[in-house]
C-alpha atoms as a PDB file:
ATOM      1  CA  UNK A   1     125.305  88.476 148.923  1.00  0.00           C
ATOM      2  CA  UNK A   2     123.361  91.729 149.699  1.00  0.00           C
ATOM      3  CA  UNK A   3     122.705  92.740 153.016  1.00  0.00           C
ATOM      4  CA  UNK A   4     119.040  91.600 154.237  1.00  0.00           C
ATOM      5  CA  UNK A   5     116.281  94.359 153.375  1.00  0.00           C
ATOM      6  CA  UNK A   6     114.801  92.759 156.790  1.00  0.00           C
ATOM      7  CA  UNK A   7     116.518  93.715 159.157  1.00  0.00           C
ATOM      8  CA  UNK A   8     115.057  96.607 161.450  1.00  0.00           C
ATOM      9  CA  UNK A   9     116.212 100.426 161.323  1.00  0.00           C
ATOM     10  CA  UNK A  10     115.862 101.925 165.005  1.00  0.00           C
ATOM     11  CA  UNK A  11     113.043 104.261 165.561  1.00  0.00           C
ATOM     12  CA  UNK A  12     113.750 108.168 166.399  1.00  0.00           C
ATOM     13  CA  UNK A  13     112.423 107.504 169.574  1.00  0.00           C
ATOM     14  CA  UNK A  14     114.693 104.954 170.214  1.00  0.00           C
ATOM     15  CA  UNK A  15     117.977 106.605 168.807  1.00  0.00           C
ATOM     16  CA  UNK A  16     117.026 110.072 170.925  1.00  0.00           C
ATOM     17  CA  UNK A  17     117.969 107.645 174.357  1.00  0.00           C
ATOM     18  CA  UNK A  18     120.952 107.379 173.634  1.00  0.00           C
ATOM     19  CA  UNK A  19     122.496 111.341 174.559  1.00  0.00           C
ATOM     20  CA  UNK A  20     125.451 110.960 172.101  1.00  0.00           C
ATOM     21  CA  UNK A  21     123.167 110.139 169.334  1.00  0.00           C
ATOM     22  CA  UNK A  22     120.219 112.965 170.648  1.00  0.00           C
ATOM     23  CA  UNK A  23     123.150 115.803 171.514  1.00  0.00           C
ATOM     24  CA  UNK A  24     125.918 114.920 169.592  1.00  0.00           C
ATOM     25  CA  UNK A  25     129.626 113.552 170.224  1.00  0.00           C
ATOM     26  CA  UNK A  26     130.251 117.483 170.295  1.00  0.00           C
ATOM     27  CA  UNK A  27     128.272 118.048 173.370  1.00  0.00           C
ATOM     28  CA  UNK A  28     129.409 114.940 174.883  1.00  0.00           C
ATOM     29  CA  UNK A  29     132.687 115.953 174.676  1.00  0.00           C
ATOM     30  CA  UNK A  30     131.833 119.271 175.943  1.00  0.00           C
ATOM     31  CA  UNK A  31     130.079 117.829 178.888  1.00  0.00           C
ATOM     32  CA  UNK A  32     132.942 115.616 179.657  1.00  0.00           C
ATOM     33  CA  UNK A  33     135.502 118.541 179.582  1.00  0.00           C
ATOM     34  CA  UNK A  34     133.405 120.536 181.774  1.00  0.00           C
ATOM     35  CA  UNK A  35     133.030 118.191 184.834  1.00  0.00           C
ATOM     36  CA  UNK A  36     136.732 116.144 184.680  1.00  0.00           C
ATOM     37  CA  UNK A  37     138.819 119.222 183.233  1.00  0.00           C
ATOM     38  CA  UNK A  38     142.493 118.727 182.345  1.00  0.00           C
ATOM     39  CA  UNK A  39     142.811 114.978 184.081  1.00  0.00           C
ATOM     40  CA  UNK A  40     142.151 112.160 182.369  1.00  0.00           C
ATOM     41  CA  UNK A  41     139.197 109.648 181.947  1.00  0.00           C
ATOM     42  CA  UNK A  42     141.608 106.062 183.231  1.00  0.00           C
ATOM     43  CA  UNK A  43     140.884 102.898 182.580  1.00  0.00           C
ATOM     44  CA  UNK A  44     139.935 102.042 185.558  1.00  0.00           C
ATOM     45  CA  UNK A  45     136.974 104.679 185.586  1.00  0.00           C
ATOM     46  CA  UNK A  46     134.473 103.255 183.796  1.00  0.00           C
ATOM     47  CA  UNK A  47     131.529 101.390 185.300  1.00  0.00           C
ATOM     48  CA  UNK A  48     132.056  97.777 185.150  1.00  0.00           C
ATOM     49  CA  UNK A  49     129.240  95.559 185.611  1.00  0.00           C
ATOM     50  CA  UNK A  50     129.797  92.677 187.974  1.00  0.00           C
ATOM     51  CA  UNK A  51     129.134  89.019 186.939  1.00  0.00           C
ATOM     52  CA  UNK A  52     126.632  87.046 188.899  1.00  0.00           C
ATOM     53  CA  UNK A  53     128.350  84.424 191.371  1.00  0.00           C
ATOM     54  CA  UNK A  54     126.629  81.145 193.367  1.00  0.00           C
ATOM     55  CA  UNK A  55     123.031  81.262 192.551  1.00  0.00           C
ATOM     56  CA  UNK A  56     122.801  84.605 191.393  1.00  0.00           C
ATOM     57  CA  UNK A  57     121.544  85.463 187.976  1.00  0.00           C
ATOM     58  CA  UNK A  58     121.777  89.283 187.403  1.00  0.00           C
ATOM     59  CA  UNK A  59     124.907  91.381 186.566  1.00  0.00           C
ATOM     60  CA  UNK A  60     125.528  94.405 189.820  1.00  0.00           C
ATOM     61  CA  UNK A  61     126.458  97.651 188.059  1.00  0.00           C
ATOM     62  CA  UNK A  62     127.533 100.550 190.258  1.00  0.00           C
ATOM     63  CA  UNK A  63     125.230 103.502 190.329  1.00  0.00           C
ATOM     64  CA  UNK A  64     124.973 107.322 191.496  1.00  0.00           C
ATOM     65  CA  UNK A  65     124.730 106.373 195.216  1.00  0.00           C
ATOM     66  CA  UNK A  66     126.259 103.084 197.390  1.00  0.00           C
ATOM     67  CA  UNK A  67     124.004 100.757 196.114  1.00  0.00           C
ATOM     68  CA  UNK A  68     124.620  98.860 192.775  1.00  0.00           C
ATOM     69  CA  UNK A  69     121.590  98.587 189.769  1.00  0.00           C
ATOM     70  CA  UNK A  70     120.643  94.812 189.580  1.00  0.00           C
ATOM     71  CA  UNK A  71     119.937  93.337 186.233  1.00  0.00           C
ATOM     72  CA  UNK A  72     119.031  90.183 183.949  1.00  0.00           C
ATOM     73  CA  UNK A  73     118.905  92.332 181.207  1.00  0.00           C
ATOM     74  CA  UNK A  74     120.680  94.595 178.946  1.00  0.00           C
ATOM     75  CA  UNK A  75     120.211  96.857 175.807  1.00  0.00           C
ATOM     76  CA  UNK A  76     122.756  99.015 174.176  1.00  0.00           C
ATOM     77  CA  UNK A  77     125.341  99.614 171.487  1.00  0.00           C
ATOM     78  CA  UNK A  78     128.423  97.901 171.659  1.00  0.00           C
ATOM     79  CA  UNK A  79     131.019 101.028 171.573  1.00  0.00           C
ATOM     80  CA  UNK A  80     133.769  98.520 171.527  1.00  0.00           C
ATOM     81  CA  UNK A  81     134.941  95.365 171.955  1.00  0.00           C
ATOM     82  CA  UNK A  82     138.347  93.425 172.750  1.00  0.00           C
ATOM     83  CA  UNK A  83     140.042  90.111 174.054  1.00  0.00           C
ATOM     84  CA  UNK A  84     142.311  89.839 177.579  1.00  0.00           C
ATOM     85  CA  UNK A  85     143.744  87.151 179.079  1.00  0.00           C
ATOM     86  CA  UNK A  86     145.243  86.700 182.798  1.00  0.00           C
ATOM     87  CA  UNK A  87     146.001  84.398 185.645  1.00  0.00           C
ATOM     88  CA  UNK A  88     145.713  84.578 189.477  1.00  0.00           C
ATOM     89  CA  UNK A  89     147.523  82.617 191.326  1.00  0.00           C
ATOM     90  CA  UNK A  90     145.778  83.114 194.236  1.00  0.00           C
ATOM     91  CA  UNK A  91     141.898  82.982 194.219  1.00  0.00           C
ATOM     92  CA  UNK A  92     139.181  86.030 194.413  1.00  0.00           C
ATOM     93  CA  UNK A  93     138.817  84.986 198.612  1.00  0.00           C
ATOM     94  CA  UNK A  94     142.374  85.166 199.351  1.00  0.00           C
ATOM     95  CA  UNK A  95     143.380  88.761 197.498  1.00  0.00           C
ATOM     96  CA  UNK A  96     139.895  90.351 197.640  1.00  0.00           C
ATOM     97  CA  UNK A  97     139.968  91.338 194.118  1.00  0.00           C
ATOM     98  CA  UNK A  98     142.751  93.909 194.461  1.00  0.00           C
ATOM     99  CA  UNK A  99     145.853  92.956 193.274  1.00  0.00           C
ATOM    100  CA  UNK A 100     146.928  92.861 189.621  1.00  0.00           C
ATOM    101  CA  UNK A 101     146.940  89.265 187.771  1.00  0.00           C
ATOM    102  CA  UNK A 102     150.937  87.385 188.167  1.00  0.00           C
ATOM    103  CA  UNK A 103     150.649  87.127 184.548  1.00  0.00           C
ATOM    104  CA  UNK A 104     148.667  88.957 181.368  1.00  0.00           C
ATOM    105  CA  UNK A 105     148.480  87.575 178.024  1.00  0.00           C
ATOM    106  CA  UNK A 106     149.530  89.695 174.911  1.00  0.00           C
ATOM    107  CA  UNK A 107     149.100  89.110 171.368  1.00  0.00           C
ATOM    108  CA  UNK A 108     151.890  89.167 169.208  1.00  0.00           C
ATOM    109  CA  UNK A 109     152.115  90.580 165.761  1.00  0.00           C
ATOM    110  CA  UNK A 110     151.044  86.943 164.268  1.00  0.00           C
ATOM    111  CA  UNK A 111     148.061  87.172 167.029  1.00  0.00           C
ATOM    112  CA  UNK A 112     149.650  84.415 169.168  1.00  0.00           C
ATOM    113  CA  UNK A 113     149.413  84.837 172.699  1.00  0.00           C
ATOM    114  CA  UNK A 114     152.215  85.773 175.053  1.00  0.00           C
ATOM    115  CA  UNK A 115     152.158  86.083 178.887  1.00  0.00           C
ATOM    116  CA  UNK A 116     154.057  88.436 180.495  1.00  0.00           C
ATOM    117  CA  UNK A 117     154.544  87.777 184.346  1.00  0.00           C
ATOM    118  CA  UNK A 118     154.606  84.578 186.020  1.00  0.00           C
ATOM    119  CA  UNK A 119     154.463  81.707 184.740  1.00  0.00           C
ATOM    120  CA  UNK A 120     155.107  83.931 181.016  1.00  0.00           C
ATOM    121  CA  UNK A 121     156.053  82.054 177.705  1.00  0.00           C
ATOM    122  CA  UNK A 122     153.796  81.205 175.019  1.00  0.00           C
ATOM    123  CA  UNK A 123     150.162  80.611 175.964  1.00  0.00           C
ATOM    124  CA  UNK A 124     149.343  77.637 174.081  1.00  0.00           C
ATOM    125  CA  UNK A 125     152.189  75.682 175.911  1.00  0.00           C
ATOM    126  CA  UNK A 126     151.592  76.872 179.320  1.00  0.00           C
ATOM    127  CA  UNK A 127     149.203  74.367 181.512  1.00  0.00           C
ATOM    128  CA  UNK A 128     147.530  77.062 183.093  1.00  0.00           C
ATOM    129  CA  UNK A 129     145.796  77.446 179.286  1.00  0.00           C
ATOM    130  CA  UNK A 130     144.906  73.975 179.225  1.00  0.00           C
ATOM    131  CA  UNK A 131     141.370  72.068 180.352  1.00  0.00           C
ATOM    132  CA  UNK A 132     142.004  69.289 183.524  1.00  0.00           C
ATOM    133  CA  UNK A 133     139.969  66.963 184.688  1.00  0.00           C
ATOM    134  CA  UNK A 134     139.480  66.740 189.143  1.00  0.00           C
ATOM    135  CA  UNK A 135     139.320  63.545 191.059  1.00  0.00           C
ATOM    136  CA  UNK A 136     136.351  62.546 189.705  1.00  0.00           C
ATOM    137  CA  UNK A 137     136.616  63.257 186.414  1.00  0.00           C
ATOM    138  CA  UNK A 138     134.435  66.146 185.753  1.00  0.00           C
ATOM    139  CA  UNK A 139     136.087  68.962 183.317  1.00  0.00           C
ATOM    140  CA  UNK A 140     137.651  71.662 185.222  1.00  0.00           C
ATOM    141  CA  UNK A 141     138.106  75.274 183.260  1.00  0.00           C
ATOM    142  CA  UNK A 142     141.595  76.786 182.298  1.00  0.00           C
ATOM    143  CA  UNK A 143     142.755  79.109 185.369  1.00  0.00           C
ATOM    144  CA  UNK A 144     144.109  81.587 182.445  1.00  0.00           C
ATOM    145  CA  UNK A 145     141.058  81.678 179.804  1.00  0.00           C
ATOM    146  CA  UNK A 146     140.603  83.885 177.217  1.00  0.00           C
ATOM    147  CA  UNK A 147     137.770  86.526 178.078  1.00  0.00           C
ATOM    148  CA  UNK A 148     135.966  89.089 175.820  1.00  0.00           C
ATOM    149  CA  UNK A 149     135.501  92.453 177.132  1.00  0.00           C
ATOM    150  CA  UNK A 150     132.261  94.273 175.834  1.00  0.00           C
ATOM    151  CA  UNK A 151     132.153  97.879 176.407  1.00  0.00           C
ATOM    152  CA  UNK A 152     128.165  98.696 176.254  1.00  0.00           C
ATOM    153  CA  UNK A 153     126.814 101.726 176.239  1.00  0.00           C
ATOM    154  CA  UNK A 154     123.110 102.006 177.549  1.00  0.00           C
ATOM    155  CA  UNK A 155     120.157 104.470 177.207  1.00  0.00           C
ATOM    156  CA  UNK A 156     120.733 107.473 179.042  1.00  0.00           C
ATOM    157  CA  UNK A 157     123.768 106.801 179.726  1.00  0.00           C
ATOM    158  CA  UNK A 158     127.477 109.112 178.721  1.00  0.00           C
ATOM    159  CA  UNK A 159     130.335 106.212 179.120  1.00  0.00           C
ATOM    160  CA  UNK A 160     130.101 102.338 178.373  1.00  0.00           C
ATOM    161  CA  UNK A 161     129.426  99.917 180.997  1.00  0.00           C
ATOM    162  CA  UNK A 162     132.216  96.920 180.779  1.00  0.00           C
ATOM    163  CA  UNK A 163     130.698  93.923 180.453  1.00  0.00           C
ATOM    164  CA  UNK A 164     133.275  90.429 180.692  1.00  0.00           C
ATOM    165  CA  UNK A 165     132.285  87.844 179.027  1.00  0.00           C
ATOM    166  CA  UNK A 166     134.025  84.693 180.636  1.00  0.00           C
ATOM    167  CA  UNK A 167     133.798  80.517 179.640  1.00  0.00           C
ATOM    168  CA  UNK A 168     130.901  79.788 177.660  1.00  0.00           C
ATOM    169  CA  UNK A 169     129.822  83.169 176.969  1.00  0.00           C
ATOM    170  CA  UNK A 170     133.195  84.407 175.171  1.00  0.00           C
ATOM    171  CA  UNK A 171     131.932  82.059 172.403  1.00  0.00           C
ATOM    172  CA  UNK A 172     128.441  83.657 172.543  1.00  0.00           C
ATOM    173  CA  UNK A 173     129.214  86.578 171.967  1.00  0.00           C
ATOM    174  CA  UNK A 174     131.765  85.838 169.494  1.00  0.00           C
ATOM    175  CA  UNK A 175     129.185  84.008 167.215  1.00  0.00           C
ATOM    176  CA  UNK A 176     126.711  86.598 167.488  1.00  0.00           C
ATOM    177  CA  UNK A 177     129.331  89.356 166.303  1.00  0.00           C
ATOM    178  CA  UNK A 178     130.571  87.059 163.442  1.00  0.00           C
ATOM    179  CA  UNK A 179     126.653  86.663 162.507  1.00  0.00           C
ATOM    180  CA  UNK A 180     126.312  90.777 162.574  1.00  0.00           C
ATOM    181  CA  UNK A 181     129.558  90.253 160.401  1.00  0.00           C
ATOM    182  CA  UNK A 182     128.272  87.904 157.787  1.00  0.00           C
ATOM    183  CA  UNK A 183     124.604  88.303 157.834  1.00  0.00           C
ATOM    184  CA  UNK A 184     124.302  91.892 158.566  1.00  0.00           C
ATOM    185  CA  UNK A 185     127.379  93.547 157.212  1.00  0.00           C
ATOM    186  CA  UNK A 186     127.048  95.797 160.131  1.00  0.00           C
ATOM    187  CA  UNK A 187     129.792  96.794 162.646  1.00  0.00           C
ATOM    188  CA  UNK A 188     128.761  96.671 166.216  1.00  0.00           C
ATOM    189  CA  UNK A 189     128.030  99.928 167.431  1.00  0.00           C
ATOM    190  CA  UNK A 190     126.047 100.713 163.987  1.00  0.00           C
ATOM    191  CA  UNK A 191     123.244  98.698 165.850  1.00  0.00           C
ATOM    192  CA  UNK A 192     121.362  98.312 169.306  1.00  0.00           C
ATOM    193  CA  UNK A 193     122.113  94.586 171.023  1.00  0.00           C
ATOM    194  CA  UNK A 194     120.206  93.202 173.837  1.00  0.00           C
ATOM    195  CA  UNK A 195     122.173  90.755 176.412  1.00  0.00           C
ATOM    196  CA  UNK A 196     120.090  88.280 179.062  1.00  0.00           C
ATOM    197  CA  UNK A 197     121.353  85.732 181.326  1.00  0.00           C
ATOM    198  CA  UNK A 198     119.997  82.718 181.328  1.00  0.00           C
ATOM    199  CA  UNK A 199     120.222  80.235 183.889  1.00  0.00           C
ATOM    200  CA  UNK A 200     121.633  76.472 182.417  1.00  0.00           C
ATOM    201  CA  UNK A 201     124.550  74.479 182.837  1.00  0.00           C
ATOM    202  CA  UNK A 202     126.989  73.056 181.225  1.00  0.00           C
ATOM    203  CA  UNK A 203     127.565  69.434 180.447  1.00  0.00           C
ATOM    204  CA  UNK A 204     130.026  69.094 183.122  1.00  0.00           C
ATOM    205  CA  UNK A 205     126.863  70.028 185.661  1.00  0.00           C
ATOM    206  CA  UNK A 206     128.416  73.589 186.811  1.00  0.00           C
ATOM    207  CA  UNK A 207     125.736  76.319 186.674  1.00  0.00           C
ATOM    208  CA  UNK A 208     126.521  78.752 183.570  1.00  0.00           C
ATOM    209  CA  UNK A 209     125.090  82.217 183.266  1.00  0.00           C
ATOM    210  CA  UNK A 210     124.700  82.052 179.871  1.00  0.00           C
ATOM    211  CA  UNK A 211     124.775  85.149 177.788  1.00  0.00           C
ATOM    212  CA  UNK A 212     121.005  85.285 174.893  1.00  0.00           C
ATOM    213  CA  UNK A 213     122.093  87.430 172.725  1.00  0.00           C
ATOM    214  CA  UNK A 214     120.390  89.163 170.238  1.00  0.00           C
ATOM    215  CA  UNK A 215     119.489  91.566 167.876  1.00  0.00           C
ATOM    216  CA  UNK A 216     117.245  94.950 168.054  1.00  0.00           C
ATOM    217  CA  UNK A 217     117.727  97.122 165.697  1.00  0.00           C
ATOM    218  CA  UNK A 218     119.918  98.858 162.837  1.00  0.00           C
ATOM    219  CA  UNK A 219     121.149 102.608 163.512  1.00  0.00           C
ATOM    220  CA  UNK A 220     120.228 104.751 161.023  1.00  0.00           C
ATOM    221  CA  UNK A 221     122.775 106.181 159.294  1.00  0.00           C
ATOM    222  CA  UNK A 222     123.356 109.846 160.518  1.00  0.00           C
ATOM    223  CA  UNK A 223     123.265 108.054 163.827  1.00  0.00           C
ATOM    224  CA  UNK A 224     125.837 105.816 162.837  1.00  0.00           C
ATOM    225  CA  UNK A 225     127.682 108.833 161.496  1.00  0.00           C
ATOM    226  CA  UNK A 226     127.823 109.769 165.483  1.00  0.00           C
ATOM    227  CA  UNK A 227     128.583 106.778 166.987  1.00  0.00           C
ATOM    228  CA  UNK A 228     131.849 106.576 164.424  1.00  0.00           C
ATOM    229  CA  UNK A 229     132.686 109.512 166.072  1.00  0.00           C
ATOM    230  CA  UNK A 230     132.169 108.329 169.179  1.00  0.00           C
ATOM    231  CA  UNK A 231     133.908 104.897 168.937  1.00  0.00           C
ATOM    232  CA  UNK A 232     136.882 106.604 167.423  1.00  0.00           C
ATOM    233  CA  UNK A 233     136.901 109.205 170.356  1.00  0.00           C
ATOM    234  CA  UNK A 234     137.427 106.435 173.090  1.00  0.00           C
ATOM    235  CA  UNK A 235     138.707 103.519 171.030  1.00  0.00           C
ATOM    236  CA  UNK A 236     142.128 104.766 172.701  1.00  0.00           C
ATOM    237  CA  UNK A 237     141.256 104.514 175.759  1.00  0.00           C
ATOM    238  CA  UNK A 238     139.313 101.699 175.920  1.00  0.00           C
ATOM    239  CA  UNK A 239     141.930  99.940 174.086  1.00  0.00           C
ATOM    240  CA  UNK A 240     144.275 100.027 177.391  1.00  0.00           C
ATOM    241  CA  UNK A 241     141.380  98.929 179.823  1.00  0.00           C
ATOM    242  CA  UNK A 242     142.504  95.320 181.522  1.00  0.00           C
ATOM    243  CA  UNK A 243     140.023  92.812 183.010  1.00  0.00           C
ATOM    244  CA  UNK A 244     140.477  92.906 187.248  1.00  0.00           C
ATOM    245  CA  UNK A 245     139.902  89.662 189.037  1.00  0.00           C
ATOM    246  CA  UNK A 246     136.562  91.149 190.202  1.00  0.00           C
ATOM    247  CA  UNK A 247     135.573  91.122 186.595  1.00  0.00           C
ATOM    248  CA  UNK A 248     136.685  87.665 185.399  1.00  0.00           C
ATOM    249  CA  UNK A 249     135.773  85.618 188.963  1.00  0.00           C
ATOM    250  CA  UNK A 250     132.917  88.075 190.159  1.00  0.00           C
ATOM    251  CA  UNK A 251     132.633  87.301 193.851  1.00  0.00           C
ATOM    252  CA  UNK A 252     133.726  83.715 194.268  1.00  0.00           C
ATOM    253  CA  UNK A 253     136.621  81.380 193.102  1.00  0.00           C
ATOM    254  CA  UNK A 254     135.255  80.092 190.010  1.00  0.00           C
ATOM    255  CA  UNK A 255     136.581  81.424 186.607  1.00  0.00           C
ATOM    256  CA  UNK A 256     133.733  80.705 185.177  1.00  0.00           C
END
């Protein structure tokens, strides 16, 4: 089946916000070289956008000065994207967000998970992969979920934001890139996505943050030419970035 002859091609207008598509991966580059030298962009450099805890309902996403952008809503390309897995023992309150997970899922050449750490083994057997149910019966999440890390980069902007996509939302997002799959026989950062939360809850009663996805627009194609480019240029290091416990739990014990 052809691809649909409805789907929207971005506007110049809307192409020139982006710099690596207005100057070039070339420039980028150059711009990048300039101001970090000879050390190394690290994984744990890139902004990360923080997920909404309590009643909250907008993402915090650290800016120039001390005080973090607040937003319900997001449009960008999707530069890359990639599963993680890990487990806490302890919660957000009790290690402040700073300590590394006791164990970190892997997948294996047959794409079966593997934890390395503590409790470690195969993922599917351990219970900390597993839905419970508390004293009164309500469903209570897996403390060692799979999450979906979404690497977005916005107008104006030289590096992707990380954006982790955590209980409900890892199958939103994963529907909506199977859709640009199947229905649009595009590849994610050949297009511009917009992300909003949306306040619901899940059948269990627990507030959810759910993640509207959708569609804006097709890239051209000497942009997506660029952004090629530009997704093979930090593909390698965005391959090694790891989810932190701020990013999966946000700011309260919840995994969800």
């Amino acid at each position: 089946m052809a691809k649909s002859s409805s789907i929207v091609v971005a506007e110049s207008s809307a192409v020139e916000a982006y710099d690596v598509l207005a100057d070039g991966v070339d420039k980028i580059r150059s711009i990048i070289q300039t101001n970090i030298g000879t050390a190394e962009i690290g994984e744990f450099d890139l902004p990360r956008a923080i997920n909404p805890s309590g009643s909250g309902s907008k993402w915090e996403i650290p800016g120039l000065g001390d005080e973090a952008e607040t937003v319900g809503s997001v449009e960008g390309i999707i530069v890359f994207h990639d599963e993680d897995r890990a487990y806490w023992q302890r919660s957000y309150d009790e290690t402040g967000g700073g300590e590394p997970p006791d164990c970190r899922g892997m997948k294996d050449e047959n794409n079966v998970w593997h934890g390395t750490g503590e409790p470690g083994g195969v993922c599917v057997k351990c219970p900390h992969s597993e839905f419970t149910k508390d004293k009164d019966g309500k469903t209570v999440p897996p403390r060692c979920p799979i999450f979906r890390k979404v690497f977005l980069l916005r107008p104006g902007e030289l590096m992707p934001t990380l954006f982790t996509a955590r209980g409900g939302n890892v199958q939103q997002i994963t529907t909506y890139l199977m859709n640009l799959t199947f229905q649009g026989r595009m590849l994610a950062h050949h297009c511009i996505t917009k992300i909003t939360l949306e306040s619901t809850k899940y059948k269990s009663g627990r507030d959810w943050k759910k993640w509207k996805i959708g569609f804006v627009a097709e890239l051209p194609d000497d942009a997506k030419a660029q952004m090629d480019q530009f997704h093979g240029m930090l593909k390698p290091m965005l391959e090694k970035v790891e989810v932190t416990q701020v990013d999966v739990q946000g700011k309260d014990e919840e995994p969800f």
